[in-house]
C-alpha atoms as a PDB file:
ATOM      1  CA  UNK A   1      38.827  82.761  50.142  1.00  0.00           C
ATOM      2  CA  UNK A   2      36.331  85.424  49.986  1.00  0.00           C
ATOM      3  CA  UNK A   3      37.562  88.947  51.441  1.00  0.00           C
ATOM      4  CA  UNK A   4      34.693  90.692  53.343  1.00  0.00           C
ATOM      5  CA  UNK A   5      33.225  93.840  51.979  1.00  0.00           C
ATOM      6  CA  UNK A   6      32.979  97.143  53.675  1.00  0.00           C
ATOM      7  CA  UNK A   7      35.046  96.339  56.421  1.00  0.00           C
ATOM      8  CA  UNK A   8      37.252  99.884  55.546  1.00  0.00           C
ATOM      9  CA  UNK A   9      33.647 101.923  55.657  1.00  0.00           C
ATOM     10  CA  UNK A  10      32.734  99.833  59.394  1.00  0.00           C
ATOM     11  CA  UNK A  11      36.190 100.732  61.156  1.00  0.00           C
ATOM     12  CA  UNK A  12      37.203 103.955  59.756  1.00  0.00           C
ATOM     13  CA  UNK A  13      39.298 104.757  63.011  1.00  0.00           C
ATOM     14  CA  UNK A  14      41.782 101.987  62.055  1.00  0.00           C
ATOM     15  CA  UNK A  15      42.429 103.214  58.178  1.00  0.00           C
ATOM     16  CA  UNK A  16      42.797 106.293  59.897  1.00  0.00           C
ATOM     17  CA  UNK A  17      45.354 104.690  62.055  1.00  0.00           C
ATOM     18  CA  UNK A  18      47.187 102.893  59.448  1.00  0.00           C
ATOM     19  CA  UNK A  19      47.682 105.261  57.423  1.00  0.00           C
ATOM     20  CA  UNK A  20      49.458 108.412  59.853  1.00  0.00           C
ATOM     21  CA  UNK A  21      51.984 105.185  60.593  1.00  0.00           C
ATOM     22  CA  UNK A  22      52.582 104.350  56.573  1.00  0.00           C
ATOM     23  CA  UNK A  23      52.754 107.910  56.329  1.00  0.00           C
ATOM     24  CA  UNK A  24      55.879 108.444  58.873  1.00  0.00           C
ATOM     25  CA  UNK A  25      54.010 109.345  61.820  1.00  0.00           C
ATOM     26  CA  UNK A  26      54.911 108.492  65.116  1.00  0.00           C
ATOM     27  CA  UNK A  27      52.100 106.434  67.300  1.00  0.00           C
ATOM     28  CA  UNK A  28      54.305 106.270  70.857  1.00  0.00           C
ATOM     29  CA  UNK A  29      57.198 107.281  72.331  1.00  0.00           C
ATOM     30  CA  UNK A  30      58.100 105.360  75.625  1.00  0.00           C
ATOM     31  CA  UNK A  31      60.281 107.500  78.001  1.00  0.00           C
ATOM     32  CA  UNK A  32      63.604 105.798  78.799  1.00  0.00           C
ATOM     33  CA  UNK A  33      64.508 107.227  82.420  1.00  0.00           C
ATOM     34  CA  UNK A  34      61.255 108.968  82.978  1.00  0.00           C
ATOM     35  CA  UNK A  35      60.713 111.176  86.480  1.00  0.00           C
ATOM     36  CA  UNK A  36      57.888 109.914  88.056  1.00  0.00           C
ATOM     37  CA  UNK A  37      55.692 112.580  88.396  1.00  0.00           C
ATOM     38  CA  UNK A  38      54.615 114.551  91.637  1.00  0.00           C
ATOM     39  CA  UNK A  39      51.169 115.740  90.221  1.00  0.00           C
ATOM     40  CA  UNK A  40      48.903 115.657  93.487  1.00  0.00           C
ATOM     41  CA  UNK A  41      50.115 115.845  96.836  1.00  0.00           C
ATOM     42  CA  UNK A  42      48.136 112.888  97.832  1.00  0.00           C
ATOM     43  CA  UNK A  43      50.498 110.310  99.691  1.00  0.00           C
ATOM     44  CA  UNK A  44      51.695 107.878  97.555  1.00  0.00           C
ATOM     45  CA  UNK A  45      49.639 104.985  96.709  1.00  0.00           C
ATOM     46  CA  UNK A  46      49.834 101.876  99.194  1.00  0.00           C
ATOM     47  CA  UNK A  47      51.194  98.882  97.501  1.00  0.00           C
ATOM     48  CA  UNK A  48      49.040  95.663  96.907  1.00  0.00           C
ATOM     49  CA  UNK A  49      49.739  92.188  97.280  1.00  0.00           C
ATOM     50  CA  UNK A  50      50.828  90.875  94.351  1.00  0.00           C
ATOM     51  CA  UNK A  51      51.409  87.066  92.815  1.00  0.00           C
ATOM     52  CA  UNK A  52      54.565  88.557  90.634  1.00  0.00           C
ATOM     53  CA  UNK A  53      58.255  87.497  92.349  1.00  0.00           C
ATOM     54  CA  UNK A  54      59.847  89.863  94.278  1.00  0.00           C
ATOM     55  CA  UNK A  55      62.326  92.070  92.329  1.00  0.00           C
ATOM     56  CA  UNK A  56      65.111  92.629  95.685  1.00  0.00           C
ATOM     57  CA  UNK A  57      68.400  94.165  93.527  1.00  0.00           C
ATOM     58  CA  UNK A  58      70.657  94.085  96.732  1.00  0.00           C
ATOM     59  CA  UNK A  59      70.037  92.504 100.420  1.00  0.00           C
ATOM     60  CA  UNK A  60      72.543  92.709 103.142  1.00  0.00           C
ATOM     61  CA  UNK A  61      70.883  90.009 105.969  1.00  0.00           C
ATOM     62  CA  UNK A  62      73.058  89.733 109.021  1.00  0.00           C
ATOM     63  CA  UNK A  63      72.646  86.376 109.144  1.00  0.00           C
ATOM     64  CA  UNK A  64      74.998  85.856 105.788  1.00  0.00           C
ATOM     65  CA  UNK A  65      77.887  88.046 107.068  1.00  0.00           C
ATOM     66  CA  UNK A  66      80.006  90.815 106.739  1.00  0.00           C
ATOM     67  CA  UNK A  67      80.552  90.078 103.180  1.00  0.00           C
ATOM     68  CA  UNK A  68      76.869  91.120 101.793  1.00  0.00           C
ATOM     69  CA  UNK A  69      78.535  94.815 101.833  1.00  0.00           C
ATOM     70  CA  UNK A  70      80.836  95.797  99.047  1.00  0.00           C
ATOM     71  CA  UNK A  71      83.033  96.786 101.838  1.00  0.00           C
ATOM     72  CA  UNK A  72      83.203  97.909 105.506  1.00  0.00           C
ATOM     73  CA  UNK A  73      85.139 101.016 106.612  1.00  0.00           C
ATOM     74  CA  UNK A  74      85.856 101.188 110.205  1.00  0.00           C
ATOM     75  CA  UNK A  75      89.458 101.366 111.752  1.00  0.00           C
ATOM     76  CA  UNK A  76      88.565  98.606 114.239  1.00  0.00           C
ATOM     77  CA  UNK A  77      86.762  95.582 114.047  1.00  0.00           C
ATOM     78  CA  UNK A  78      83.411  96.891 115.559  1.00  0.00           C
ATOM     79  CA  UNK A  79      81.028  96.496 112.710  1.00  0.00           C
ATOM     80  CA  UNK A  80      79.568  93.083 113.403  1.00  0.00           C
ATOM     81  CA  UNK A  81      76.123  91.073 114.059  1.00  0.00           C
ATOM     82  CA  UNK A  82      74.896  90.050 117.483  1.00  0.00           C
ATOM     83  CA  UNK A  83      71.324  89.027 118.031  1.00  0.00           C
ATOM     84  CA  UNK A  84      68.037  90.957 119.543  1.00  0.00           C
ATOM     85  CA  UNK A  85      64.781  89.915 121.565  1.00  0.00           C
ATOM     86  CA  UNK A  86      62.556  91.076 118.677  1.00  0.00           C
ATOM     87  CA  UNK A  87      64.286  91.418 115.788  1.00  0.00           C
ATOM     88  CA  UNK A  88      66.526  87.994 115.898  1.00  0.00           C
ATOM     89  CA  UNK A  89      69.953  88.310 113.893  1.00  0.00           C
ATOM     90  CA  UNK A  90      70.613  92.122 113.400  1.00  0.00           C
ATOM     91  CA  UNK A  91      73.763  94.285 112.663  1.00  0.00           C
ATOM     92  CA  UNK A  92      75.642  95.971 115.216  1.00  0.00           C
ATOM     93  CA  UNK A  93      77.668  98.500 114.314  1.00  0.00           C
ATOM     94  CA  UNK A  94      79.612 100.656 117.055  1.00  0.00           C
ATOM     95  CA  UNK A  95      81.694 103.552 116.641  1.00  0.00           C
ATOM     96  CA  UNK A  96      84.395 103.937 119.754  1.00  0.00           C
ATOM     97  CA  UNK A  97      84.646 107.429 120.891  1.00  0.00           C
ATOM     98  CA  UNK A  98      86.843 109.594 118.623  1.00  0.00           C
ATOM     99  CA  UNK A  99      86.690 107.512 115.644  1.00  0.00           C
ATOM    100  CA  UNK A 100      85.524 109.076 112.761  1.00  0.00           C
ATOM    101  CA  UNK A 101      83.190 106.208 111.211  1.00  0.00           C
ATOM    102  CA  UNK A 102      82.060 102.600 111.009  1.00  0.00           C
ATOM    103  CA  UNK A 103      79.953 101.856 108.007  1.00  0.00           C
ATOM    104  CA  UNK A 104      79.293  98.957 105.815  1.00  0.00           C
ATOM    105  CA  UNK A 105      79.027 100.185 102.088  1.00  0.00           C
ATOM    106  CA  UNK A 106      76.438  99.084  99.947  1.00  0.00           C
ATOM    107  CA  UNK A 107      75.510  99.009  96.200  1.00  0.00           C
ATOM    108  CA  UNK A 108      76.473 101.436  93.427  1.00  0.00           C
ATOM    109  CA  UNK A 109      73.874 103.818  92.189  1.00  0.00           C
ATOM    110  CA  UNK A 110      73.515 105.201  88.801  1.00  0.00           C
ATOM    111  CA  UNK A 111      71.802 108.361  87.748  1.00  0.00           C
ATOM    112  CA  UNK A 112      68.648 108.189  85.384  1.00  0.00           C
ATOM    113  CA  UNK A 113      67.795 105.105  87.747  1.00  0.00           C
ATOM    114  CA  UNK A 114      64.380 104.332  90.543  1.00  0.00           C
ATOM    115  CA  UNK A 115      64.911 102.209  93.600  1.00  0.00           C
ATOM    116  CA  UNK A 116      63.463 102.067  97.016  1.00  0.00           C
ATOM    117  CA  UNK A 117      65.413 101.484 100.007  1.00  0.00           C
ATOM    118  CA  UNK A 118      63.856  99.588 103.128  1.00  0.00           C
ATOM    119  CA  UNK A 119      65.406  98.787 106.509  1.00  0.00           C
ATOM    120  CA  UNK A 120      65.313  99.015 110.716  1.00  0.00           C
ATOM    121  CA  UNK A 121      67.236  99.601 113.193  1.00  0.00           C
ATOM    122  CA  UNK A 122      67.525 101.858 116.676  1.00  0.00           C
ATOM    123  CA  UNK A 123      70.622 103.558 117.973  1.00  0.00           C
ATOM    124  CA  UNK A 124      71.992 104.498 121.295  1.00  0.00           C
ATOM    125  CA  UNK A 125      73.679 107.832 121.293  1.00  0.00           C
ATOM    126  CA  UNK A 126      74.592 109.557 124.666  1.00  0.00           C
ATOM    127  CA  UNK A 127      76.049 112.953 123.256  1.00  0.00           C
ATOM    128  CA  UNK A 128      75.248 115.894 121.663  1.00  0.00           C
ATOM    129  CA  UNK A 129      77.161 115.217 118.101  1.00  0.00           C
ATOM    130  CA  UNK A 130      75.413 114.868 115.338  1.00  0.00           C
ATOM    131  CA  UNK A 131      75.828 111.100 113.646  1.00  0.00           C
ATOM    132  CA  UNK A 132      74.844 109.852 110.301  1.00  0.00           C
ATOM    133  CA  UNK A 133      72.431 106.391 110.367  1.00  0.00           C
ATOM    134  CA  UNK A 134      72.553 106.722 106.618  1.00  0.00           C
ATOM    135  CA  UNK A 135      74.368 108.265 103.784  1.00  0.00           C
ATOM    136  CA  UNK A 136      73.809 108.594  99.883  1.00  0.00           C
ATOM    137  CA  UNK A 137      77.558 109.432  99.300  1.00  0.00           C
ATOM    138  CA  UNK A 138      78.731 110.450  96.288  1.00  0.00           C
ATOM    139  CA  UNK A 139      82.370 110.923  94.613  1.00  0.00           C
ATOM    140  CA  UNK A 140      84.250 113.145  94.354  1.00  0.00           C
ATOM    141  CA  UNK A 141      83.472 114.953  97.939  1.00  0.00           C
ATOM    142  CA  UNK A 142      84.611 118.173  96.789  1.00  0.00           C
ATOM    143  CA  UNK A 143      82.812 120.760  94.999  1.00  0.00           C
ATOM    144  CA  UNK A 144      79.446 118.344  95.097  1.00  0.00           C
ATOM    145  CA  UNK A 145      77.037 117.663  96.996  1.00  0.00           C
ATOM    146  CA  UNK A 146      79.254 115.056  99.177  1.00  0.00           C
ATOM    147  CA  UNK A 147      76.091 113.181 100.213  1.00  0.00           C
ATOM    148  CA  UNK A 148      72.760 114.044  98.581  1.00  0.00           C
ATOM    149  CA  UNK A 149      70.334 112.176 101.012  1.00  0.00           C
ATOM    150  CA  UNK A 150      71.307 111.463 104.822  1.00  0.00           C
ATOM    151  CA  UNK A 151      69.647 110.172 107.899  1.00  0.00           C
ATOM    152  CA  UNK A 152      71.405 111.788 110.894  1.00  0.00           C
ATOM    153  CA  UNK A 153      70.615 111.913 114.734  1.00  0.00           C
ATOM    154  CA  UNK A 154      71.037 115.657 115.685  1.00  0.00           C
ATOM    155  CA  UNK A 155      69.862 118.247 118.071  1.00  0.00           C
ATOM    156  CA  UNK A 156      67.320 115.607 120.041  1.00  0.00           C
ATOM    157  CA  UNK A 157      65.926 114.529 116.686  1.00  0.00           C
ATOM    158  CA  UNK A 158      66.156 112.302 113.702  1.00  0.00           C
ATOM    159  CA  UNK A 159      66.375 114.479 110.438  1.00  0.00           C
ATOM    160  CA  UNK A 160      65.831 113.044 106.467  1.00  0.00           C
ATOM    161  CA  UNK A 161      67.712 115.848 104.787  1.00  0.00           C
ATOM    162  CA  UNK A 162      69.095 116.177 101.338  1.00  0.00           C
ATOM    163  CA  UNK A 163      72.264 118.306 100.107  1.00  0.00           C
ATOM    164  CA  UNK A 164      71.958 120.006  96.861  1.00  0.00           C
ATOM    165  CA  UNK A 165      74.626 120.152  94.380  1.00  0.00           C
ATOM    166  CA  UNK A 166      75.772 123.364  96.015  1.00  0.00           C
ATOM    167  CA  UNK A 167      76.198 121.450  99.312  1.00  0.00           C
ATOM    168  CA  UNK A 168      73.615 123.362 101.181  1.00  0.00           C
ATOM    169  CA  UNK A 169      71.575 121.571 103.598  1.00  0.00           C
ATOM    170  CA  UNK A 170      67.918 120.824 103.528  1.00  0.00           C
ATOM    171  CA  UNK A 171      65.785 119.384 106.107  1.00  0.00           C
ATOM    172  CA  UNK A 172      63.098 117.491 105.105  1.00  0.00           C
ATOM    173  CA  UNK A 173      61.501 115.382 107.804  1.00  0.00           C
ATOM    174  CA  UNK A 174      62.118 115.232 111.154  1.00  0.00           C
ATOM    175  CA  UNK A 175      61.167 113.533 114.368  1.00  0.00           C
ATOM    176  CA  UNK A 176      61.990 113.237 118.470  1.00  0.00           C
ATOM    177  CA  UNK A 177      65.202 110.902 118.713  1.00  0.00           C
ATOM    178  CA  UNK A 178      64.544 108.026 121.516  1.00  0.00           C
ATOM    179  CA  UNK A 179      67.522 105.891 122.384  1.00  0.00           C
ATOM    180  CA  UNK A 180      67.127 101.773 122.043  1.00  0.00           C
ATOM    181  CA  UNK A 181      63.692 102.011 120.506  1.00  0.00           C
ATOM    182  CA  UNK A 182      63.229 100.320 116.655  1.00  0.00           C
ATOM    183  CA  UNK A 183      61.998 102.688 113.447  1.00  0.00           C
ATOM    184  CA  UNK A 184      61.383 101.455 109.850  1.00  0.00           C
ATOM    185  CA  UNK A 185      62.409 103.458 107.217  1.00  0.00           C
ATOM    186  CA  UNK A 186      61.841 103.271 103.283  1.00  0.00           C
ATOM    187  CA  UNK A 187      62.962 105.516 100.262  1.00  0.00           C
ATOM    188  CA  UNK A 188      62.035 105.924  96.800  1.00  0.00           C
ATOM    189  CA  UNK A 189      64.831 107.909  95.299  1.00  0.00           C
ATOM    190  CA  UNK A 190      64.808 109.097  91.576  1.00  0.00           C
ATOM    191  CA  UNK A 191      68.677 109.692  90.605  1.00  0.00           C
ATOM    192  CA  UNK A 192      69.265 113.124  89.198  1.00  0.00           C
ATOM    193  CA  UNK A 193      71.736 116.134  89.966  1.00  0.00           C
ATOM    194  CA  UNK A 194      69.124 119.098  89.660  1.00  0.00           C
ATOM    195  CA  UNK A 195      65.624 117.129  89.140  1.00  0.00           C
ATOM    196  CA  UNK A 196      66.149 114.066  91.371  1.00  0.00           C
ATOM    197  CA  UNK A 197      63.062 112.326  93.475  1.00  0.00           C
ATOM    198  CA  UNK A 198      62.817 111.604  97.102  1.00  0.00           C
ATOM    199  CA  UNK A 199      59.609 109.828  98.652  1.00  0.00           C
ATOM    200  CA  UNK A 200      59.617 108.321 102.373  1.00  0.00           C
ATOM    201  CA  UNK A 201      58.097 106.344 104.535  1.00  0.00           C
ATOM    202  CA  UNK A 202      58.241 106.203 108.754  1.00  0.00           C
ATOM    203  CA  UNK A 203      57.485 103.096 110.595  1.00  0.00           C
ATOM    204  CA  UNK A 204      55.132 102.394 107.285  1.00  0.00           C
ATOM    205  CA  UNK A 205      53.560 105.572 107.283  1.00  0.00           C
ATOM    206  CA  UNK A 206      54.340 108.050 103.672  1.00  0.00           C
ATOM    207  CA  UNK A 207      55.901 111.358 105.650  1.00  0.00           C
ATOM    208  CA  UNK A 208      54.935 114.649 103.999  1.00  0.00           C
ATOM    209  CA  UNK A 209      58.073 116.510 103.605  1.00  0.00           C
ATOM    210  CA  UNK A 210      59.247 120.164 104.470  1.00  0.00           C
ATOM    211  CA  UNK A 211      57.626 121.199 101.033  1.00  0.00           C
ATOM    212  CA  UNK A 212      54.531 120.400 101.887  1.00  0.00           C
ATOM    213  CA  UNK A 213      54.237 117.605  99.835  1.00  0.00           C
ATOM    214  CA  UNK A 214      54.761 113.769  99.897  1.00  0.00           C
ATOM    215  CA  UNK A 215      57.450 114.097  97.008  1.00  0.00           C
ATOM    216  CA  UNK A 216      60.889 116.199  97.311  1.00  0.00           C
ATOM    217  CA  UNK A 217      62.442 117.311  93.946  1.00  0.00           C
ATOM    218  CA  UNK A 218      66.263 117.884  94.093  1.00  0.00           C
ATOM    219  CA  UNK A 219      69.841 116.877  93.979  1.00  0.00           C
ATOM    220  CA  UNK A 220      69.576 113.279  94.079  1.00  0.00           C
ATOM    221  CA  UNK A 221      72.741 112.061  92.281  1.00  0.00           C
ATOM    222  CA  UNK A 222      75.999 113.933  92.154  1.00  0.00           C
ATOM    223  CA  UNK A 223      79.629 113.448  90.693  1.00  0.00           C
ATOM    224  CA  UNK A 224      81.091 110.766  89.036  1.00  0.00           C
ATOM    225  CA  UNK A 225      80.232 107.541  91.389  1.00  0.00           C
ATOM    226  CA  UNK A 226      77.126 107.295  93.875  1.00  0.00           C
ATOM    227  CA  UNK A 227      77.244 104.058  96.702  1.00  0.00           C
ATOM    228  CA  UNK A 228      75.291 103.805 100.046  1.00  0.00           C
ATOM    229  CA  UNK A 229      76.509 103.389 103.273  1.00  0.00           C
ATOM    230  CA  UNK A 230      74.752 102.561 106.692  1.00  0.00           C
ATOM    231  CA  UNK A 231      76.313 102.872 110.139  1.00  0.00           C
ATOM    232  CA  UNK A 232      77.561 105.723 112.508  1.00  0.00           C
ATOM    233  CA  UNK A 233      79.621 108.752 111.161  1.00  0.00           C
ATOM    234  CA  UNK A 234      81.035 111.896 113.027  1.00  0.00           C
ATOM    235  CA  UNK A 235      83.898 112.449 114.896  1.00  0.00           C
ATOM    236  CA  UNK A 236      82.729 112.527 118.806  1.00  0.00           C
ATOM    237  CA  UNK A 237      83.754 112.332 122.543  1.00  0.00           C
ATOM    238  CA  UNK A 238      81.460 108.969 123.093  1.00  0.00           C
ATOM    239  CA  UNK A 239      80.901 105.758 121.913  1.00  0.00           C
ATOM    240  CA  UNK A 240      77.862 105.198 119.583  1.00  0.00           C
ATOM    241  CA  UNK A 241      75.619 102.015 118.469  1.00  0.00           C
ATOM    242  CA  UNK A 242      73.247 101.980 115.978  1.00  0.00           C
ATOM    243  CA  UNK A 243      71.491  98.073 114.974  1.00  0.00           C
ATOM    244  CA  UNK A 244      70.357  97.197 111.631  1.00  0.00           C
ATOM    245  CA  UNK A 245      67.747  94.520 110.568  1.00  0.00           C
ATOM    246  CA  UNK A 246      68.219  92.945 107.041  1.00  0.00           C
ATOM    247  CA  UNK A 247      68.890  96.075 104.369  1.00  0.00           C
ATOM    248  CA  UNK A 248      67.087  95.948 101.347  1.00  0.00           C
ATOM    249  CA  UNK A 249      66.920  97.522  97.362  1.00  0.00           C
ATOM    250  CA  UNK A 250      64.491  96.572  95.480  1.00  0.00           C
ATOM    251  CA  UNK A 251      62.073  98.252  92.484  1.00  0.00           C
ATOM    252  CA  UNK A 252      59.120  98.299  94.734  1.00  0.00           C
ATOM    253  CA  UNK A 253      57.983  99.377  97.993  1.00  0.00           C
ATOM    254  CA  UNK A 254      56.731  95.885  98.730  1.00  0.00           C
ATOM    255  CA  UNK A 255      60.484  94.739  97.794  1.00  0.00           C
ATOM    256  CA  UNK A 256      61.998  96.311 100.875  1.00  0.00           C
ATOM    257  CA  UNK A 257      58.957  95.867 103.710  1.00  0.00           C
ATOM    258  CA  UNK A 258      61.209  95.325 106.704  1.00  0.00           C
END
């Protein structure tokens, strides 16, 4: 066969090419656990429709049972499913007056790791203590951050607020708390003690955070072992409900639509 002449002299850019990676040099280096970058503060990008399978990495649908959480914690047996006029087949999970919780626990988190987080639900709360809809909790509880992200009821208001590793609060988003009325919420949460990544999104909406911006960089991940839990927590002289649609984790927004 007859090699072709001057095909070094017509693509120059390639024996340039060739020859920094026979020489050593490195053409790419892929990031393994890279932070996704906060570089405008435009909201983040809506997700399209897409052909590819969804990637869901946990689900906890009401309609399976108790046993989609790890575990439930909750001295009596009031975490439980019933069914509602517009959402069908939804947790229920009520905390009796003076007990301290009632949550189901979900997956295990791992720092260095991306997920979203994507569920509904409403609550009925008649007093004035504050109570936890949704913790990131983290082990060990002392000398951490206890629970890096939480969504709480408090003061007349819903609050997103995350705990740095020095367990001091910060509020990030907050809105007016209305008893019996469904909300949508969605996370994307970059796990990392110092330089972790929180994005969120209200009834579908991207919120822009107490920073000013759509993207929150903190304490995301603390101690040794990381799980989530949903239900009602905090101590309190009344009875509380709070109803969940189907939970989901997934590696996309579109994942964990509720």
């Amino acid at each position: 066969m007859t090699r072709r002449k001057g095909l070094k002299s017509r693509r120059p850019w390639l024996s340039a090419l060739l020859g920094g990676a026979l020489a050593g040099g490195t053409l790419l280096a892929w990031p393994v656990h890279a932070m996704p970058a906060d570089t405008t503060n435009a909201p983040p990008a809506a997700t399209t429709a897409s052909k590819s399978p969804k990637t869901l990495r946990w689900s906890a649908d009401p309609r399976k049972g108790i046993r989609e959480f790890s575990s439930v914690q909750c001295d009596t047996k009031t975490f439980g499913t019933t069914t509602d006029q517009s959402k069908g087949r939804v947790w229920q999970v009520r905390q009796p007056a003076h007990l301290e919780r009632c949550e189901g626990v979900g997956p295990t988190v791992t720092a260095g790791s991306t997920y979203y987080l994507g569920w509904s639900s409403k609550f009925h709360i008649t007093d004035s203590t504050s109570r936890y809809l949704f913790q990131l909790k983290c082990s060990p509880s002392v000398g951490t951050a206890n629970h890096p992200i939480v969504l709480v009821v408090t003061h007349g208001h819903i609050e997103l607020q995350e705990w740095t590793h020095k367990h001091k609060k910060v509020v990030l988003w907050r809105t007016k708390a209305v008893n019996d009325r469904w909300n949508t919420y969605a996370l994307k949460v970059y796990g990392h003690r110092t330089k972790g990544m929180i994005q969120f999104w209200f009834n579908g909406v991207p919120q822009k955070l107490s920073n000013g911006s759509y993207t929150f960089t903190g304490t995301t991940y603390d101690g040794t072992r990381d799980y989530l839990k949903w239900g009602v927590y905090h101590t309190a002289p009344a009875t509380a409900t709070q109803w969940l649609s189907t939970i989901k984790m997934g590696t996309s927004l579109a994942d964990v639509k509720s």
